[in-house]
Protein backbone atom coordinates (compact mmCIF):
# COMPACT_ATOMS: atom_id res chain seq x y z
CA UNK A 1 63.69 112.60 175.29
CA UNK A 2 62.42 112.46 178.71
CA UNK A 3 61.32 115.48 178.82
CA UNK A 4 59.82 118.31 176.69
CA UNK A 5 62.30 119.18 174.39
CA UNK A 6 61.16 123.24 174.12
CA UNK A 7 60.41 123.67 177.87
CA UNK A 8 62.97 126.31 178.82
CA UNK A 9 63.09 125.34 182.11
CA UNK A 10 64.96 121.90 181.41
CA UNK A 11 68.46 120.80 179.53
CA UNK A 12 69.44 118.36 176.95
CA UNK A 13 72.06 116.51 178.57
CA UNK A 14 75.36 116.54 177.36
CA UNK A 15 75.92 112.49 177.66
CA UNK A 16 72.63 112.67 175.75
CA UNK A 17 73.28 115.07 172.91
CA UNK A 18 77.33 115.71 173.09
CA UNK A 19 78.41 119.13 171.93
CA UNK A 20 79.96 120.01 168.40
CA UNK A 21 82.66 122.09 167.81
CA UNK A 22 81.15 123.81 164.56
CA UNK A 23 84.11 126.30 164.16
CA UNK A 24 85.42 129.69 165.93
CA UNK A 25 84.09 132.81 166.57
CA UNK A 26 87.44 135.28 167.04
CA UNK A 27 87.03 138.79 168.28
CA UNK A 28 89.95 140.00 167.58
CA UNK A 29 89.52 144.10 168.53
CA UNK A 30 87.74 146.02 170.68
CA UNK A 31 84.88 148.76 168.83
CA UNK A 32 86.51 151.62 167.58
CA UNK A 33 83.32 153.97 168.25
CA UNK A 34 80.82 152.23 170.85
CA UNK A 35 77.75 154.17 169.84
CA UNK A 36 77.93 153.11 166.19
CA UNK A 37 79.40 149.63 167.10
CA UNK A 38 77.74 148.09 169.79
CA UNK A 39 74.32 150.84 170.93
CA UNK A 40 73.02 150.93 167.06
CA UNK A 41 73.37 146.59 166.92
CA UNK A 42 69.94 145.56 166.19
CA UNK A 43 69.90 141.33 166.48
CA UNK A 44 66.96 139.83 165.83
CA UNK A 45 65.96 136.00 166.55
CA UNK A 46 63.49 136.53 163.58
CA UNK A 47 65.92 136.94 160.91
CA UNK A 48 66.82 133.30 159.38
CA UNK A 49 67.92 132.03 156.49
CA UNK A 50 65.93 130.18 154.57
CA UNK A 51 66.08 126.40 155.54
CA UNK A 52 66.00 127.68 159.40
CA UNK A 53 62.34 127.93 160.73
CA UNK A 54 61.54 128.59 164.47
CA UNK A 55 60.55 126.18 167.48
CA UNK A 56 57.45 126.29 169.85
CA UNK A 57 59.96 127.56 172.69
CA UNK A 58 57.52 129.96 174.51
CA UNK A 59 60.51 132.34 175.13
CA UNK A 60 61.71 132.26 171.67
CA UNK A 61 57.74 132.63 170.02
CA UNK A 62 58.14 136.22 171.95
CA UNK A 63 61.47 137.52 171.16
CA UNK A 64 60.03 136.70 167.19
CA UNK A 65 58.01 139.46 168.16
CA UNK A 66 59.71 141.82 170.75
CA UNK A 67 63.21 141.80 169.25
CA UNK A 68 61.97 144.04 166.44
CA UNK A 69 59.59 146.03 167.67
CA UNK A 70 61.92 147.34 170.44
CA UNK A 71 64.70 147.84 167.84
CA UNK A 72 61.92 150.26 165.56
CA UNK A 73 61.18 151.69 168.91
CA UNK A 74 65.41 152.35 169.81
CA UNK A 75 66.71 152.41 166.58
CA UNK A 76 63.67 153.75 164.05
CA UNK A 77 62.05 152.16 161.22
CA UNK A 78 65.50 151.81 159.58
CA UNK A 79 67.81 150.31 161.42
CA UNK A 80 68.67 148.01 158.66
CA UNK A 81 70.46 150.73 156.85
CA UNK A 82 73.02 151.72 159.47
CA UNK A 83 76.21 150.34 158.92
CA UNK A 84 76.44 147.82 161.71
CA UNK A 85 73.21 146.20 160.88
CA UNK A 86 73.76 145.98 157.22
CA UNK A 87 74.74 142.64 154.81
CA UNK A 88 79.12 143.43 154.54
CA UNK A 89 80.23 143.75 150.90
CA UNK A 90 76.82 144.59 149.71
CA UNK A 91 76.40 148.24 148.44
CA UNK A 92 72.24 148.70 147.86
CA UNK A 93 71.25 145.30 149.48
CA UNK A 94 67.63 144.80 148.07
CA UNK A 95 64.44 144.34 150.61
CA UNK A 96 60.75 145.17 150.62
CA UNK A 97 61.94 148.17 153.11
CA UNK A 98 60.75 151.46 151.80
CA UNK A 99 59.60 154.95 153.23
CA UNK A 100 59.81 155.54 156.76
CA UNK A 101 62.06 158.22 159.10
CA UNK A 102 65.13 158.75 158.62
CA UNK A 103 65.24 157.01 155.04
CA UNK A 104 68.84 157.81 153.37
CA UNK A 105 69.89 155.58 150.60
CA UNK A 106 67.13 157.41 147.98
CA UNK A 107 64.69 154.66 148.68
CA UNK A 108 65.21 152.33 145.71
CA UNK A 109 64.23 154.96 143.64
CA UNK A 110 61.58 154.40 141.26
CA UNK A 111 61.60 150.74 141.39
CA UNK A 112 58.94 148.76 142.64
CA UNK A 113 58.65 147.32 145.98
CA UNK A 114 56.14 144.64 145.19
CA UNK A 115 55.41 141.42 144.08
CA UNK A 116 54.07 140.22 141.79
CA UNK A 117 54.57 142.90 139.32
CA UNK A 118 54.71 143.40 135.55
CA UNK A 119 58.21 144.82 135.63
CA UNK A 120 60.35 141.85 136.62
CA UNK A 121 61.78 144.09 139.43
CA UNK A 122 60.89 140.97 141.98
CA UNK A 123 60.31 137.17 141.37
CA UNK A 124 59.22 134.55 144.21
CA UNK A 125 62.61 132.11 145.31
CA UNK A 126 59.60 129.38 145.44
CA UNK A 127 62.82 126.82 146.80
CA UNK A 128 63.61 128.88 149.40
CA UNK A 129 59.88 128.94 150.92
CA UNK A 130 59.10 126.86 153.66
CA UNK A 131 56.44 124.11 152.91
CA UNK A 132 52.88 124.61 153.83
CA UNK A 133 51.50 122.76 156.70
CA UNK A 134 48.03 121.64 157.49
CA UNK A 135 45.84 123.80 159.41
CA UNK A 136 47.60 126.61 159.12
CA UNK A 137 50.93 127.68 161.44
CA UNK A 138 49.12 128.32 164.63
CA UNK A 139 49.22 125.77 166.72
CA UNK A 140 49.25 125.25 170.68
CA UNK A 141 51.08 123.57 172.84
CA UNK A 142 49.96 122.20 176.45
CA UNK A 143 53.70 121.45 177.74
CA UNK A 144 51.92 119.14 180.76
CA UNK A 145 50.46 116.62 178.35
CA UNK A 146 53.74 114.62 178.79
CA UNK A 147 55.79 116.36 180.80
CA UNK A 148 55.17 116.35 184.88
CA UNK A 149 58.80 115.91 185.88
CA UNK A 150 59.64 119.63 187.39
CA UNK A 151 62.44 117.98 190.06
CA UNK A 152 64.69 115.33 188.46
CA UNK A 153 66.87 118.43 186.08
CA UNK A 154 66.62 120.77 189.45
CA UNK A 155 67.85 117.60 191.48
CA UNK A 156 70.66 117.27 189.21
CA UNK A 157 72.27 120.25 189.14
CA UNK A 158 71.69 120.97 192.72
CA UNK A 159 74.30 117.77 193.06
CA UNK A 160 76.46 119.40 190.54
CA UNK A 161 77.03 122.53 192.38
CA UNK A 162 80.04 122.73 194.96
CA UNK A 163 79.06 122.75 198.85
CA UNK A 164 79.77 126.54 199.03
CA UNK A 165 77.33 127.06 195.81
CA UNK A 166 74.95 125.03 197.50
CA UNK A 167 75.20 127.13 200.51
CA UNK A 168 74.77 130.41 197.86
CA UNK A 169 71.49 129.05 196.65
CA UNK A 170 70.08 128.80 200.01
CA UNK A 171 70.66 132.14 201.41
CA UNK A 172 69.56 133.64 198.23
CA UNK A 173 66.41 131.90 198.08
CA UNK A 174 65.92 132.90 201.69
CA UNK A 175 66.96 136.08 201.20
CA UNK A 176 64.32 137.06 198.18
CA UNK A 177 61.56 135.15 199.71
CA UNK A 178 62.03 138.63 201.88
CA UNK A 179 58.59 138.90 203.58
CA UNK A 180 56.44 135.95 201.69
CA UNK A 181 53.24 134.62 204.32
CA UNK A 182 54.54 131.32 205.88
CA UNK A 183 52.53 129.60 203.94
CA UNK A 184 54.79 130.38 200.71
CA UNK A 185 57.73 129.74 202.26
CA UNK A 186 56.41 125.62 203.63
CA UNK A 187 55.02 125.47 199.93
CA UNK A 188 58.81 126.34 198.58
CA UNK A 189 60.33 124.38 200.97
CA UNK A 190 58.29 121.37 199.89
CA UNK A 191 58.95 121.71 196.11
CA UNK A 192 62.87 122.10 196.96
CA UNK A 193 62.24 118.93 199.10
CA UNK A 194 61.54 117.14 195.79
CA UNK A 195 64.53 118.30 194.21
CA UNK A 196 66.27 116.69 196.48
CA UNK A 197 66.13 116.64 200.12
CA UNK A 198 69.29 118.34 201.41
CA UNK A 199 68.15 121.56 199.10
CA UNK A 200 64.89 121.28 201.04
CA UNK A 201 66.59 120.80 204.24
CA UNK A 202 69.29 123.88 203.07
CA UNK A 203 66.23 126.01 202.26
CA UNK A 204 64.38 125.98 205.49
CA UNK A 205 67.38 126.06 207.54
CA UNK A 206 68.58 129.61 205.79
CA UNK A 207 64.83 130.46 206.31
CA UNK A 208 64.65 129.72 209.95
CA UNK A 209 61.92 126.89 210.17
CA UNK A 210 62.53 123.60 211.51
CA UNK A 211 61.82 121.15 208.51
CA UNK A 212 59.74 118.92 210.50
CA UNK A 213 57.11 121.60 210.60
CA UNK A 214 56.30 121.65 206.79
CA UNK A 215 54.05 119.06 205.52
CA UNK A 216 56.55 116.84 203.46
CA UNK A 217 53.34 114.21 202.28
CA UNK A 218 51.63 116.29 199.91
CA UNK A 219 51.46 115.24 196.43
CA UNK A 220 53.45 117.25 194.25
CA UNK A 221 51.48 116.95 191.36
CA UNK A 222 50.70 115.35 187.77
CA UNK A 223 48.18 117.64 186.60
CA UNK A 224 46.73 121.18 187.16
CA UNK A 225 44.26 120.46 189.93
CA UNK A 226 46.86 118.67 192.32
CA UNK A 227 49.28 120.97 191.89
CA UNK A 228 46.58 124.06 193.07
CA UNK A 229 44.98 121.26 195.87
CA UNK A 230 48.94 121.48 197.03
CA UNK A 231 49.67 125.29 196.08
CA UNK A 232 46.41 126.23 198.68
CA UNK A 233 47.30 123.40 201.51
CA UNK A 234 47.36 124.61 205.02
CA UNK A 235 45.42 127.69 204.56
CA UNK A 236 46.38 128.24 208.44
CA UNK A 237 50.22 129.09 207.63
CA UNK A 238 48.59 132.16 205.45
CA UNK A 239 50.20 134.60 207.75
CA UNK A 240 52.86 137.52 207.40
CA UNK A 241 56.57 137.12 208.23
CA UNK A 242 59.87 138.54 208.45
CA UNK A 243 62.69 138.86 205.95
CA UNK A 244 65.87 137.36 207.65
CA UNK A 245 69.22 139.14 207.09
CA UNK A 246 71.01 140.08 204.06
CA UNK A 247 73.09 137.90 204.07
CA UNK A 248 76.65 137.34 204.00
CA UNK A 249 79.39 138.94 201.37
CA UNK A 250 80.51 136.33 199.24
CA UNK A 251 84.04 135.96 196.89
CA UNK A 252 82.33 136.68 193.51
CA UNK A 253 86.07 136.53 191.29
CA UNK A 254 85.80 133.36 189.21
CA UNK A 255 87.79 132.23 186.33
CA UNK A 256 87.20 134.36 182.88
CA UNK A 257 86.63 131.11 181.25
CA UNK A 258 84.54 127.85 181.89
CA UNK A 259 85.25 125.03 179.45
CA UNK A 260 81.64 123.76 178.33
CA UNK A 261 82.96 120.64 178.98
CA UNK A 262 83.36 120.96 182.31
CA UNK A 263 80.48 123.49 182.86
CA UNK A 264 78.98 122.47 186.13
CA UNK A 265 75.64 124.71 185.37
CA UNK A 266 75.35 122.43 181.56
CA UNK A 267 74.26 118.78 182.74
């Protein structure tokens, strides 16, 4: 790939990697009690099965972490016991969960919740573990070793949107840049420029500043110190400004389905 494959920020093409029907997922009735149903679901990104490990994805490397400890925090300790969140079929599912609030199920009894023991009550699955690596399974990742392209992917689907999502985009951008110095506003201007220059162009014009004013030249940057020598260019523009108007109301009904296929937000 041409770029990082775990950098959230960019897409795997679908010409590139073509999607795969792998089967249907039918809903086919509405939650009979929404509290127990839906409020009490507790999905976590850190529950696999085995043969399933996790990527460096920054965003996914926190949910591992977050997922559960918000659901102890909403749910309790337990969570895996109410009904929604339990395996289906299975009456006493066994775990190494034990003690804890709101524990309801008699807590496994007497039986042990250990391993290894001299009971037999557990025994390491030694296929199902995951082989060791070496060095351990910390590792870091520097994302700009070989990836500096942050405007070809924005480029692209800037060209995929229609001329009235184009002209969305703009006043939105405008719109939350609210009160940024002027300096901010040339420095976004410039990295939309890259994108693609009628974004650029469609950014400064719903921001009120005549293009020819912001310094197009700069280099945008293969590596940390020319992107900051760009970031802190024109230290002169470092001055306050106004937000420009709310905007316009837009039509926001849109079809209740978008065919993948067709998708113009999936490249």
């Amino acid at each position: 790939m041409q770029t990082n494959p775990f950098d959230l920020t960019k897409m795997w093409h679908k010409k590139d990697f073509p999607l795969l029907p792998v089967g249907e997922f039918e809903l086919n009735r509405n939650p009979a009690n929404y509290f127990a149903e839906v409020e009490q679901a507790a999905f976590n990104p850190a529950s696999v099965v085995p043969g399933i490990s996790f990527s460096p994805d920054r965003m996914l490397q926190g949910r591992l972490f977050s997922y559960g400890d918000a659901q102890r925090y909403r749910l309790g300790v337990n969570h895996a016991q109410i009904p929604v969140n339990s395996p289906k079929g299975v009456d006493h599912p066994h775990s190494y969960h034990r003690d804890g609030a709101m524990r309801v199920d008699g807590n496994a009894g007497s039986e042990l919740h250990y391993e290894p023991n001299s009971y037999g009550n557990w025994q390491e699955a030694a296929e199902h573990e995951l082989p060791l690596e070496d060095g351990g399974g910390i590792y870091r990742y520097d994302f700009r070793e070989d990836d500096h392209d942050y405007y070809t992917q924005p480029g692209e689907l800037f060209r995929a949107m229609t001329p009235e999502q184009q002209q969305v985009l703009f006043e939105n951008t405008a719109r939350n840049m609210g009160d940024s110095t002027l300096q901010i506003k040339h420095r976004h201007i410039f990295r939309c420029y890259q994108a693609d220059p009628d974004y650029g162009k469609g950014v400064a014009d719903a921001l009120k500043i005549n293009l020819d004013t912001v310094d197009l030249s700069l280099d945008p940057g293969t590596s940390r110190e020319k992107w900051r020598a760009a970031n802190n260019a024109h230290p002169e523009l470092n001055q306050p400004t106004h937000p420009i108007d709310s905007g316009r109301e837009i039509d926001t009904n849109g079809p209740d389905y978008i065919d993948p296929e067709t998708d113009p937000w999936l490249l």
